[in-house]
N, C-alpha and C. Protein backbone atom coordinates (compact mmCIF):
# COMPACT_ATOMS: atom_id res chain seq x y z
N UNK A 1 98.48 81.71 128.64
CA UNK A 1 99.56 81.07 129.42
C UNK A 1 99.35 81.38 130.90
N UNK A 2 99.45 80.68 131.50
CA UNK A 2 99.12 80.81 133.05
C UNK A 2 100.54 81.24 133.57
N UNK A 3 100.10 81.65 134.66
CA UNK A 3 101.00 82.92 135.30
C UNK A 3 102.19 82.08 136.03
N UNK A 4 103.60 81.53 135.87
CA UNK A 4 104.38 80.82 136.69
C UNK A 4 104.82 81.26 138.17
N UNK A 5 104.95 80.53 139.10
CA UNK A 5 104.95 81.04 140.57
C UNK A 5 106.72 80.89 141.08
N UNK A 6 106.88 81.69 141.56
CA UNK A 6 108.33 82.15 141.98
C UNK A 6 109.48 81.25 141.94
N UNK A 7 108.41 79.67 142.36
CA UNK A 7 109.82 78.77 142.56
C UNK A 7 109.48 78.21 141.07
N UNK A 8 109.07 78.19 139.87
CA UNK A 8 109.12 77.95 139.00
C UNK A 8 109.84 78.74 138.12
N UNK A 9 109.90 80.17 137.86
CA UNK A 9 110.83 80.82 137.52
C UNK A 9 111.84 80.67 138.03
N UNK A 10 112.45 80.66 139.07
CA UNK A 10 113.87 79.70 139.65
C UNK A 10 114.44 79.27 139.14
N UNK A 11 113.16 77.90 138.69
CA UNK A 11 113.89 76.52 137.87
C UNK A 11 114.19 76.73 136.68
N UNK A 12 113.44 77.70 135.88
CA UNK A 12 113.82 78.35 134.30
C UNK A 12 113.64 77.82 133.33
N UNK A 13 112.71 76.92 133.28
CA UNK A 13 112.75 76.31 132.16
C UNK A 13 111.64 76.95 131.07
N UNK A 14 111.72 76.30 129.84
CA UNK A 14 111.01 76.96 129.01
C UNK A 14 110.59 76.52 127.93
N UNK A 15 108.81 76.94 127.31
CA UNK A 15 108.42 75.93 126.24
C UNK A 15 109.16 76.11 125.04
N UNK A 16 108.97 74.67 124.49
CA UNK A 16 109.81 75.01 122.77
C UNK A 16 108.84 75.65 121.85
N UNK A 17 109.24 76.55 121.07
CA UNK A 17 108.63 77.76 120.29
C UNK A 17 108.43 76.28 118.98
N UNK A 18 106.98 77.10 117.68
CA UNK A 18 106.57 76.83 116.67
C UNK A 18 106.78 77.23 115.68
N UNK A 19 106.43 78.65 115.53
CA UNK A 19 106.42 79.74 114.45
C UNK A 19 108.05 79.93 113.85
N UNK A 20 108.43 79.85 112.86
CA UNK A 20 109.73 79.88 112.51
C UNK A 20 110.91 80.58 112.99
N UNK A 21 110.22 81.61 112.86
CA UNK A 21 111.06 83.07 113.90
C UNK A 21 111.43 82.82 114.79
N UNK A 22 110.35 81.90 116.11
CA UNK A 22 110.59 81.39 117.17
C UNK A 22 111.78 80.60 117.39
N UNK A 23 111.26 79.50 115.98
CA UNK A 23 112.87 78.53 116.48
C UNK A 23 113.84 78.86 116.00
N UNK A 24 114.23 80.08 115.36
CA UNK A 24 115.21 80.47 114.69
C UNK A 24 115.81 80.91 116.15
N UNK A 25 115.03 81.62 116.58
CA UNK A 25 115.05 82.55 117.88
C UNK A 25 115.87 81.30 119.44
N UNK A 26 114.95 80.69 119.19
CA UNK A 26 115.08 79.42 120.20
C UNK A 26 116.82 78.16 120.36
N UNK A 27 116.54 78.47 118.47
CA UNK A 27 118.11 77.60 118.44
C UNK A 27 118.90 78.19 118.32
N UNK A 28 119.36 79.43 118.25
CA UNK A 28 120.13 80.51 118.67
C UNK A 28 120.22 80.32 119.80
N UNK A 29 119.40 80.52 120.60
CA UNK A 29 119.62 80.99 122.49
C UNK A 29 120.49 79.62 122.92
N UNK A 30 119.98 78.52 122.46
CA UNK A 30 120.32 77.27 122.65
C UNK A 30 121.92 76.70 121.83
N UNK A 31 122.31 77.23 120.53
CA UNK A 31 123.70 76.76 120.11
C UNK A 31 124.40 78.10 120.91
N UNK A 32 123.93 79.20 121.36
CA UNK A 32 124.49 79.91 122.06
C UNK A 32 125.65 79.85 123.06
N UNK A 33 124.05 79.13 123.30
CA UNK A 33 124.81 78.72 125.27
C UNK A 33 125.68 77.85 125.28
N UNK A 34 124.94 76.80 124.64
CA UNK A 34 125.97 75.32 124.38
C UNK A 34 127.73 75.30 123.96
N UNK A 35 127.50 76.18 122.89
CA UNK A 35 128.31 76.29 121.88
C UNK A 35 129.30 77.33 122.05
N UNK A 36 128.72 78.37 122.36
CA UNK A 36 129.50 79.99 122.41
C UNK A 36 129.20 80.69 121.07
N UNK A 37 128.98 82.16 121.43
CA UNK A 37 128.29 82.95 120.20
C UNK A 37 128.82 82.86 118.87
N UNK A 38 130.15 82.78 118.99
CA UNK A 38 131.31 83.18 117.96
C UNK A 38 131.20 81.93 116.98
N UNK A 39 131.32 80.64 117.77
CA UNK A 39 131.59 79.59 117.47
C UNK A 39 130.32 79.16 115.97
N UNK A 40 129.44 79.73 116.10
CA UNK A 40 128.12 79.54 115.90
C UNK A 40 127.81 80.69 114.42
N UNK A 41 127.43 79.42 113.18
CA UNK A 41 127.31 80.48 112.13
C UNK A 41 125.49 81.00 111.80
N UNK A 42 125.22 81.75 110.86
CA UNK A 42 123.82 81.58 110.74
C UNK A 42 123.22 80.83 109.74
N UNK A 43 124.38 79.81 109.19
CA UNK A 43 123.64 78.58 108.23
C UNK A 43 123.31 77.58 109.27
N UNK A 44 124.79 77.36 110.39
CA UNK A 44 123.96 76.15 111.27
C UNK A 44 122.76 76.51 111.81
N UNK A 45 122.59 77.61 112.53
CA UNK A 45 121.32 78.08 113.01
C UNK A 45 119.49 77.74 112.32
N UNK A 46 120.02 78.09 110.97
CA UNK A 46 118.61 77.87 110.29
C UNK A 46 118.84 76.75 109.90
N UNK A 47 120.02 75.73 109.40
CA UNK A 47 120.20 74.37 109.53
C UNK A 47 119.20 73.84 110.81
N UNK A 48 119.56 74.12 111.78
CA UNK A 48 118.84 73.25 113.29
C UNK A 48 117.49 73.53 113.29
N UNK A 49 116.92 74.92 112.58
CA UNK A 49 116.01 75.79 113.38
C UNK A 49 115.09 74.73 111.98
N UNK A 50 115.51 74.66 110.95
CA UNK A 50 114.45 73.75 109.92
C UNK A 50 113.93 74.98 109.09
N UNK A 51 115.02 75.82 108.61
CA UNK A 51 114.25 77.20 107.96
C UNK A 51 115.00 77.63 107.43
N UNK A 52 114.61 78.45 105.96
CA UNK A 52 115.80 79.06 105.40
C UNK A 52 116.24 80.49 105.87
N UNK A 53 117.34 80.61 104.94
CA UNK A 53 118.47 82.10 105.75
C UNK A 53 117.60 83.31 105.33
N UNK A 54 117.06 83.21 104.28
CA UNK A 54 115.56 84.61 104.48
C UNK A 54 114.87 84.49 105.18
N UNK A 55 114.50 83.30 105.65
CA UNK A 55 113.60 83.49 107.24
C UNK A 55 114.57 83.99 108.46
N UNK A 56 115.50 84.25 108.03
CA UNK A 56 116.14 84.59 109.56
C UNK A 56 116.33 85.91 109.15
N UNK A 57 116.76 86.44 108.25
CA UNK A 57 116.89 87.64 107.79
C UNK A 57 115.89 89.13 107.63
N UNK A 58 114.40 88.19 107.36
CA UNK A 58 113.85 89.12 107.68
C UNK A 58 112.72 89.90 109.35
N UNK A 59 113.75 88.62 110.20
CA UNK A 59 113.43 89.00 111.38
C UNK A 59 114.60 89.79 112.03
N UNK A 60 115.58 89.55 111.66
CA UNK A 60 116.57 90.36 112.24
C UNK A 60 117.95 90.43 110.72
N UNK A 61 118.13 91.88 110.64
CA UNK A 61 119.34 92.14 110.02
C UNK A 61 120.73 91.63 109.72
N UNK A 62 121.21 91.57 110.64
CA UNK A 62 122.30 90.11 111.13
C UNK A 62 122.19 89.70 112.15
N UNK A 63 123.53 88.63 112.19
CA UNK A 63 123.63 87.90 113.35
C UNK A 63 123.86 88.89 114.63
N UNK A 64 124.57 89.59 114.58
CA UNK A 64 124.98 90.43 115.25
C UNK A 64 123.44 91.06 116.03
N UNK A 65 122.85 91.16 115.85
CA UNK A 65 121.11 91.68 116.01
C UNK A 65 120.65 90.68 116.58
N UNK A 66 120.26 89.55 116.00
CA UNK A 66 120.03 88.29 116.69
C UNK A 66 120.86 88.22 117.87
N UNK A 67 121.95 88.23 117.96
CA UNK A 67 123.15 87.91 119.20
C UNK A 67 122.20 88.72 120.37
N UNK A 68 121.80 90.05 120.08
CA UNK A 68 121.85 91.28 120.66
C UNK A 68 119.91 90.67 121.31
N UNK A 69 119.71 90.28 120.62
CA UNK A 69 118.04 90.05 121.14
C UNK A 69 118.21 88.91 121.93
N UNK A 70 118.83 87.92 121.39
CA UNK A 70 119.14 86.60 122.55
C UNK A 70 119.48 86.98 123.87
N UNK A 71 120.11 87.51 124.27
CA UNK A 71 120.55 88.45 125.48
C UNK A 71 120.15 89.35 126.23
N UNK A 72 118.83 90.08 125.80
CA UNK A 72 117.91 90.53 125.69
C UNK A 72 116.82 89.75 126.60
N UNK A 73 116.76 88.92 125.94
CA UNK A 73 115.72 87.77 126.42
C UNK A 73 116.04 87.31 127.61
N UNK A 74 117.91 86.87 127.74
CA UNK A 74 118.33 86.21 128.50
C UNK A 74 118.61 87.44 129.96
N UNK A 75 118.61 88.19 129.84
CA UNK A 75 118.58 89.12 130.43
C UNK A 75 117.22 89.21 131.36
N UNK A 76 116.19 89.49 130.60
CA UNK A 76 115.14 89.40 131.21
C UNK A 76 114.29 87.82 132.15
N UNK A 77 115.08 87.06 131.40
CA UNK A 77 115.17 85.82 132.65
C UNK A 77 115.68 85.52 133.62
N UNK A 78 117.17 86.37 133.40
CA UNK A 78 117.88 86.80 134.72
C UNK A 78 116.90 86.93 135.73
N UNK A 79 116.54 88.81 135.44
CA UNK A 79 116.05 89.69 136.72
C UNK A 79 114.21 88.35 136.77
N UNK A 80 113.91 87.26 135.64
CA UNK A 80 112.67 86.96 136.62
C UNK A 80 113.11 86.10 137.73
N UNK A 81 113.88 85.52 137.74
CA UNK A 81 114.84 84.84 139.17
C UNK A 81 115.03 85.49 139.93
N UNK A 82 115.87 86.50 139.57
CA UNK A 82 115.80 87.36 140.69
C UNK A 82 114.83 87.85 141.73
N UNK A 83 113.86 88.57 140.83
CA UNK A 83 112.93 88.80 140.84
C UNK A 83 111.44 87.46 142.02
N UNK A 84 111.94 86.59 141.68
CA UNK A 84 111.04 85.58 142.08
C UNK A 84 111.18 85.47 143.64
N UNK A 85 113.03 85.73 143.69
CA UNK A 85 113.21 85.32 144.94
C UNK A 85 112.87 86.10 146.11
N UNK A 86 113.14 87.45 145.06
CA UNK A 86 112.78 88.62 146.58
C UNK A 86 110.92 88.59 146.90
N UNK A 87 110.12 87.77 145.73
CA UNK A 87 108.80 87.72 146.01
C UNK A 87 108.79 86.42 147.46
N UNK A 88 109.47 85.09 147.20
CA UNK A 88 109.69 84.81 148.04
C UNK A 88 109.45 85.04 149.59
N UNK A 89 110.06 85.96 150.01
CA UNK A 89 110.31 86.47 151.21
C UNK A 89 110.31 88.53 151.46
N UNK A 90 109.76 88.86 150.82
CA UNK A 90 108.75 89.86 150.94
C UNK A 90 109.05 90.49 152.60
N UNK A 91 109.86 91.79 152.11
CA UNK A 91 110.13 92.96 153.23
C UNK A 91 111.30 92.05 154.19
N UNK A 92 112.36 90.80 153.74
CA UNK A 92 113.30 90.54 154.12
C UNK A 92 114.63 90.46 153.15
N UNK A 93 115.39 91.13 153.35
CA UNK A 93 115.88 91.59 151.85
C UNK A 93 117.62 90.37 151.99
N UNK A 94 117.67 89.73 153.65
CA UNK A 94 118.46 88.77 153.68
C UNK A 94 118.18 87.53 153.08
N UNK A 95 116.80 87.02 153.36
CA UNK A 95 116.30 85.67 153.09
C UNK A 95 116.25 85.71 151.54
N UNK A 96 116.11 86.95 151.04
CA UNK A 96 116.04 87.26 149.43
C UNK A 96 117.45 86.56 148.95
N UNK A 97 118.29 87.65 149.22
CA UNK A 97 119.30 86.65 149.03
C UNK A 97 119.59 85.24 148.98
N UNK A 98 120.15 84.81 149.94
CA UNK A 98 119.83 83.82 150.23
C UNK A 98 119.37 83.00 149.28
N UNK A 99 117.74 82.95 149.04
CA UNK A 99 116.96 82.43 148.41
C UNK A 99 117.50 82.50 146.53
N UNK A 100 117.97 83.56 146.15
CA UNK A 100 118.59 83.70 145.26
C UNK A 100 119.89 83.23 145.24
N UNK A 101 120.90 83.08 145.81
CA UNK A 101 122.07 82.41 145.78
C UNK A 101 121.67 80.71 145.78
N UNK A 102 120.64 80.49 146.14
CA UNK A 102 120.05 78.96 147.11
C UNK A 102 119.88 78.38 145.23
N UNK A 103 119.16 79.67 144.59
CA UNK A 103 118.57 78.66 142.77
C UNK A 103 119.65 78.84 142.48
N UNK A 104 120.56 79.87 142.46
CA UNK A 104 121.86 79.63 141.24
C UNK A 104 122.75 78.73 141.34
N UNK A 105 122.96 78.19 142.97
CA UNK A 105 123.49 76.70 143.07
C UNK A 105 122.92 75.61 142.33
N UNK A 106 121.44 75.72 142.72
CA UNK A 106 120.69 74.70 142.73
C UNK A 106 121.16 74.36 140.73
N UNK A 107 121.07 75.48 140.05
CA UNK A 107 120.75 75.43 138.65
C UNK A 107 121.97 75.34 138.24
N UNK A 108 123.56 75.57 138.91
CA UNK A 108 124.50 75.26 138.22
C UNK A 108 124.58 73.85 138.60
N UNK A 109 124.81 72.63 139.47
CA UNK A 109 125.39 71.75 139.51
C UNK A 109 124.91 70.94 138.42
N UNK A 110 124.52 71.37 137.24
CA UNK A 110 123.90 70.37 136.05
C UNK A 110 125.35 70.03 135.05
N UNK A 111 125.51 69.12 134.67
CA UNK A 111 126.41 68.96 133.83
C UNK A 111 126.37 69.64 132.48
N UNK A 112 125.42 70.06 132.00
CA UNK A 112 125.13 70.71 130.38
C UNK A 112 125.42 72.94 131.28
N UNK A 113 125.52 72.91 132.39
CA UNK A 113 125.66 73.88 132.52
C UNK A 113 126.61 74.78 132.33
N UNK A 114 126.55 76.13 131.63
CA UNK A 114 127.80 76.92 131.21
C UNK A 114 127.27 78.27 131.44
N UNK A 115 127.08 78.52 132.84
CA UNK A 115 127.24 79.74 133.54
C UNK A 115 126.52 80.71 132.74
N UNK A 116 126.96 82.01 132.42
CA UNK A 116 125.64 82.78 131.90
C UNK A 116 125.81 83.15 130.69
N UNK A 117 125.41 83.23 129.85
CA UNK A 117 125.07 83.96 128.47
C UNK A 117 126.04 85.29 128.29
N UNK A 118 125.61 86.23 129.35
CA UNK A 118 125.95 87.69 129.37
C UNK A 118 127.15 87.85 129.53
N UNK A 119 127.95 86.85 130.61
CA UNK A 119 129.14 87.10 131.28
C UNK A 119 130.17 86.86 130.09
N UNK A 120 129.35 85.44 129.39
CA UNK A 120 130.02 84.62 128.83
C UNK A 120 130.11 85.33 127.39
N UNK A 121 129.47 86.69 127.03
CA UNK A 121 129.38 87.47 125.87
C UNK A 121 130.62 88.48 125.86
N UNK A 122 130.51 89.05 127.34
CA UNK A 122 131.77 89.90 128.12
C UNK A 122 133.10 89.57 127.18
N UNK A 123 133.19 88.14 127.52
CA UNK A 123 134.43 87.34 127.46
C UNK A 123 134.31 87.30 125.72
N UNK A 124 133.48 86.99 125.22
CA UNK A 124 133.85 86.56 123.76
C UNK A 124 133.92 87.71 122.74
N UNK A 125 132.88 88.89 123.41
CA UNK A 125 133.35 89.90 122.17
C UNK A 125 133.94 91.43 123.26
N UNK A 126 135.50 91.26 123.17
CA UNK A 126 136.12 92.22 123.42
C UNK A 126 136.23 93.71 123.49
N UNK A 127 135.01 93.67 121.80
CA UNK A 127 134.98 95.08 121.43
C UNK A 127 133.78 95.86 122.37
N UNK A 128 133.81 96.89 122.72
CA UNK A 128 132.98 97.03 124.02
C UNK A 128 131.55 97.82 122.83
N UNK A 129 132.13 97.94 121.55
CA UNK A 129 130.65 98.27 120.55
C UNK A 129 129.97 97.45 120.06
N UNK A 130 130.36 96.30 119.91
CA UNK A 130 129.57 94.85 119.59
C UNK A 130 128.15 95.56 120.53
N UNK A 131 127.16 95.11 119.36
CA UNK A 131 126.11 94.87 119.89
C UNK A 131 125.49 93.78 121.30
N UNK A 132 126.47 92.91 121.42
CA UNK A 132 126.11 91.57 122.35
C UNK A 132 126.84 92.36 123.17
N UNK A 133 127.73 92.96 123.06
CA UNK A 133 128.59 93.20 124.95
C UNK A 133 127.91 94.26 125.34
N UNK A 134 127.39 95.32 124.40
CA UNK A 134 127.04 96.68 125.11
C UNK A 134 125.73 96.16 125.80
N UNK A 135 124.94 94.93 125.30
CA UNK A 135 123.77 94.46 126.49
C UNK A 135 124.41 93.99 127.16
N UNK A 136 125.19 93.46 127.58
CA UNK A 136 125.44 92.33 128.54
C UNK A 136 126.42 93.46 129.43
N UNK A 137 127.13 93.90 128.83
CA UNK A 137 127.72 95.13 129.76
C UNK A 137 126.50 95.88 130.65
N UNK A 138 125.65 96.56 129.96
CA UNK A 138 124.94 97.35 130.56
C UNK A 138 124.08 96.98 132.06
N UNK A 139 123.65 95.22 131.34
CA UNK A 139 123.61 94.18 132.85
C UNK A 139 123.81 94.41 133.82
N UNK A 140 125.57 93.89 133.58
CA UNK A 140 125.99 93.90 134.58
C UNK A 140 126.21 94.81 135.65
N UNK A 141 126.30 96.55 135.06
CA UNK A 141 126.63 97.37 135.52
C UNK A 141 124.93 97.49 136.55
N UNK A 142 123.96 97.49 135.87
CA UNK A 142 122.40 97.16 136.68
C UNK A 142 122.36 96.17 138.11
N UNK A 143 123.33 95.14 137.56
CA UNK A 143 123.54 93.88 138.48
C UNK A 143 123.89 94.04 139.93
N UNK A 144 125.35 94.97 139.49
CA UNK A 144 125.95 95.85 140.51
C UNK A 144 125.25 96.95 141.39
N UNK A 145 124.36 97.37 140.58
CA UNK A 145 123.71 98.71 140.95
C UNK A 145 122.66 97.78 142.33
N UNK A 146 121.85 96.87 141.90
CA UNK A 146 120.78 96.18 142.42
C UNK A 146 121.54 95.68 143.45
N UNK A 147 122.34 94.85 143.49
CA UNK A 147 123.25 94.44 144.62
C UNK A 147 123.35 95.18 145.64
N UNK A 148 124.12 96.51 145.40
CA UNK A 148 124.73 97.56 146.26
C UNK A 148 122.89 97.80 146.71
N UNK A 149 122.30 98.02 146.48
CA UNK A 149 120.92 98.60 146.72
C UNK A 149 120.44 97.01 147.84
N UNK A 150 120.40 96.53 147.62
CA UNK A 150 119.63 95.15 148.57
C UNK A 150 120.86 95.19 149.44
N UNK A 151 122.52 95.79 149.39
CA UNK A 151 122.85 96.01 150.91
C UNK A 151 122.99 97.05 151.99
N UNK A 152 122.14 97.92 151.22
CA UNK A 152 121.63 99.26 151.66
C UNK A 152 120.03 98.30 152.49
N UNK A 153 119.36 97.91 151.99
CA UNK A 153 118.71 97.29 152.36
C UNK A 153 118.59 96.31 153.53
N UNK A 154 119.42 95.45 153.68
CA UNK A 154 119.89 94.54 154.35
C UNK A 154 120.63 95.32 155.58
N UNK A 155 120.83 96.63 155.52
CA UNK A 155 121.40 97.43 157.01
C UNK A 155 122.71 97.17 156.69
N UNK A 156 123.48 96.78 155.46
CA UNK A 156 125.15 96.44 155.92
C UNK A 156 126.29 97.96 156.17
N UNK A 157 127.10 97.68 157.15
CA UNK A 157 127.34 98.46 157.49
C UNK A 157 128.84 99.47 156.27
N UNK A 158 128.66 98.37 155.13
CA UNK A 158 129.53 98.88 154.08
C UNK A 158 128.76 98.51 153.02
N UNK A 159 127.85 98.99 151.86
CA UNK A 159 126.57 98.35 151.38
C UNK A 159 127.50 98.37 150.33
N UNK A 160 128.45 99.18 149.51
CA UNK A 160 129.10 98.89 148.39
C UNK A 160 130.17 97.63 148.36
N UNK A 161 130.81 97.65 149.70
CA UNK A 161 131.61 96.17 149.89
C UNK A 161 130.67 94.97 149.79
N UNK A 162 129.78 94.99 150.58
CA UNK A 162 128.81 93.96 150.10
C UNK A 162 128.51 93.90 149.10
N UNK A 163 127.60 94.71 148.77
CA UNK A 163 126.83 94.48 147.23
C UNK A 163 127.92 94.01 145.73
N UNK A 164 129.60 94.58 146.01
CA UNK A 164 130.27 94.13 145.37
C UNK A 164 130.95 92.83 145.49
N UNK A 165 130.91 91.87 146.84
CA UNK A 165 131.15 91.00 147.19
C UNK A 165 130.18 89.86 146.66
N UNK A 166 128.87 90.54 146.87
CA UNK A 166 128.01 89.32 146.30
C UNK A 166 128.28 89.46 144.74
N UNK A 167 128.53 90.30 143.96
CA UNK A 167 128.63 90.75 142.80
C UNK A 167 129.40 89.26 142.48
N UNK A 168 130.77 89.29 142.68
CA UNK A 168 131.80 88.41 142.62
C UNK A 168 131.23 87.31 142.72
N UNK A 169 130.32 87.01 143.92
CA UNK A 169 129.74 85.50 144.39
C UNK A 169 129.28 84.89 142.91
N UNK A 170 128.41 85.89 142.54
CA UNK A 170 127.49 85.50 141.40
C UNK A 170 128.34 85.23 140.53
N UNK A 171 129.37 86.33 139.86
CA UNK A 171 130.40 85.78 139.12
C UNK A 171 131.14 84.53 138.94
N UNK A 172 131.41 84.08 140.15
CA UNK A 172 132.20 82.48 140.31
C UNK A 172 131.38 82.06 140.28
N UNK A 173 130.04 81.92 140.52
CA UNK A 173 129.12 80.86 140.29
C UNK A 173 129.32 80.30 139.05
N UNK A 174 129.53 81.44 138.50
CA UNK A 174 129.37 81.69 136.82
C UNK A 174 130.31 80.81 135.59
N UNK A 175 131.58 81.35 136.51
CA UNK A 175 132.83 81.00 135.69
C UNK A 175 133.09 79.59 136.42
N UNK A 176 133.30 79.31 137.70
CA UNK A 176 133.65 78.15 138.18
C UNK A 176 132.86 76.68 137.89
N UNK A 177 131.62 76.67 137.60
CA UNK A 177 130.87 75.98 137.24
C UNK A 177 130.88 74.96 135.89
N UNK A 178 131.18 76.02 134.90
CA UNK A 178 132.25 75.79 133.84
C UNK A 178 133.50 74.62 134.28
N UNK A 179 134.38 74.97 134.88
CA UNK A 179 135.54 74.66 134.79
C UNK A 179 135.76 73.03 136.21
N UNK A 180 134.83 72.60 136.27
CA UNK A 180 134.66 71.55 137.59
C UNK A 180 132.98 70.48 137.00
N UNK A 181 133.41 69.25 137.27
CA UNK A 181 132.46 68.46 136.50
C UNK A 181 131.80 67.54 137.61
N UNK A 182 130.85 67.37 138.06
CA UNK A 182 130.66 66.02 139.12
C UNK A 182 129.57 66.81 139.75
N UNK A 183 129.89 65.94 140.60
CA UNK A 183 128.90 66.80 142.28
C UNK A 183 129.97 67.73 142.96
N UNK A 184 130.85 67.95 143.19
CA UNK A 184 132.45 68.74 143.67
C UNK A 184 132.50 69.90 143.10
N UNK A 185 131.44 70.51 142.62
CA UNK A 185 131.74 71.70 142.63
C UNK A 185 131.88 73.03 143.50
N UNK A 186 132.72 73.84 142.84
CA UNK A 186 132.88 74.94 144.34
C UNK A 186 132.01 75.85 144.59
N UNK A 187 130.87 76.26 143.34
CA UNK A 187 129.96 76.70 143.53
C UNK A 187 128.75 76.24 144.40
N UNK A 188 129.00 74.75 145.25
CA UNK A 188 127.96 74.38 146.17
C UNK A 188 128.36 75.25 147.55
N UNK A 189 128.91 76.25 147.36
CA UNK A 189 129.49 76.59 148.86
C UNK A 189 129.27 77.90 148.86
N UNK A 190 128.60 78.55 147.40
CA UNK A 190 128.18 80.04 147.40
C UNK A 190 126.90 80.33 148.60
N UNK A 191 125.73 79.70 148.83
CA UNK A 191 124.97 79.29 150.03
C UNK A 191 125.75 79.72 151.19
N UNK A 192 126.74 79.46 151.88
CA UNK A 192 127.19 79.34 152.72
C UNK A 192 128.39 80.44 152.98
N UNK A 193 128.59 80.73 151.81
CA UNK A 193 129.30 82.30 151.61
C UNK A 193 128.68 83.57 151.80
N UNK A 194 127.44 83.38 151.18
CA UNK A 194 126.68 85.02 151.48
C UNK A 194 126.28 84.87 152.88
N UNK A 195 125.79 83.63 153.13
CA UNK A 195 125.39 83.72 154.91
C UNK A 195 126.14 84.30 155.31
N UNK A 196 127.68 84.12 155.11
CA UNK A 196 128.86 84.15 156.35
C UNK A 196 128.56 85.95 156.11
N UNK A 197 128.94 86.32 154.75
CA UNK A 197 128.73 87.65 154.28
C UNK A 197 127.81 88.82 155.04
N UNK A 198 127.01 87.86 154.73
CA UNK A 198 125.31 88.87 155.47
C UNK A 198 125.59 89.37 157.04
N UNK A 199 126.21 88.17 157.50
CA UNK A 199 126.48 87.61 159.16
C UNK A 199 127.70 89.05 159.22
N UNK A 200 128.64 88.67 158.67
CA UNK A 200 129.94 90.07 158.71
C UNK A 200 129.23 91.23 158.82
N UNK A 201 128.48 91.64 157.84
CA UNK A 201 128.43 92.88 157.21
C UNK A 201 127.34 93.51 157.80
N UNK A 202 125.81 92.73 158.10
CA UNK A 202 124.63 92.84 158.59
C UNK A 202 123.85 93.27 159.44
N UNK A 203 124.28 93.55 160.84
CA UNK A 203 123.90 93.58 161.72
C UNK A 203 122.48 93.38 162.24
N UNK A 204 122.08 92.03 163.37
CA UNK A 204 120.83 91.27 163.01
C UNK A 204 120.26 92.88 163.65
């Protein structure tokens, strides 16, 4: 597989899997997102995936396991975005930004879009021992951590107000995106929020 370049991880897209496991794996991540975890049993799953419930079983224990690896995955596609952007612009830790707030616009104004996996796990399983929240918890708390660190970076003169401000940004990207249908969404204005942010907090 050839190596994808920064603004391609951005865009996120991804090949469709073969091997059974895969699409068991694949239409999971996918009635996931679409659907919501809960909503979602593991007959439809191997229903979609074209495989029976011992093929899903002996890749993962339960659903609950599966939930926990989907997130996992999705997780690690996170930080390659992330990741892409600060390659981007290299020893500027504003334009990073930036550049990262610039794809998560770019990738919410889609109509099939429903914000993130992780956040959206937060919300559905309450119990903070569920296997799906304690990843998606642990995330976020990383999310935060990385934030506050790129406004230590960035020279701000309050790096935890920042780094928790953008925290939030990312959040409404998240949730608001969801809840607004068209081109009018309010997440086209996150761009123009961290600027103002950077600009407050920054000092050129």
């Amino acid at each position: 597989m050839s190596k994808r370049t920064p603004e391609e991880i951005l865009a996120g897209p991804y090949a469709p899997a073969t091997r059974a496991a895969d699409r068991i794996f694949d239409t999971a991540r996918e009635l996931f997102y679409r659907e919501g975890i809960r909503a979602v049993g593991v007959d439809e799953i191997v229903t979609r995936a074209g495989v029976t419930k011992p093929s899903l079983y002996r890749s993962y224990k339960s659903k609950d396991e599966l939930v926990a690896a989907v997130l996992r995955e999705v997780e690690t596609g996170f930080w390659d975005r992330f990741e892409a952007a600060e390659a981007l612009h290299p020893e500027d830790p504003k334009a990073q930004m930036v550049a990262y707030f610039q794809g998560l616009a770019d990738r919410s104004g889609g109509d099939d879009y429903r914000g993130c996996n992780l956040s959206n796990a937060v919300v559905e399983y309450p119990d903070r021992q569920h296997a799906g929240r304690q990843v998606a918890q642990v995330h976020k708390q990383q999310l935060r951590d990385r934030l506050r660190a790129k406004a230590v970076e960035m020279g701000a003169s309050d790096p935890q107000v920042v780094g928790d401000a953008m925290m939030l940004l990312v959040e409404g990207v998240f949730t608001s995106s969801q809840m607004f249908d068209g081109d009018d969404k309010p997440a086209k204005a996150v761009v123009g929020a961290v600027k103002a942010l950077i600009a407050a907090y920054c000092p050129a």
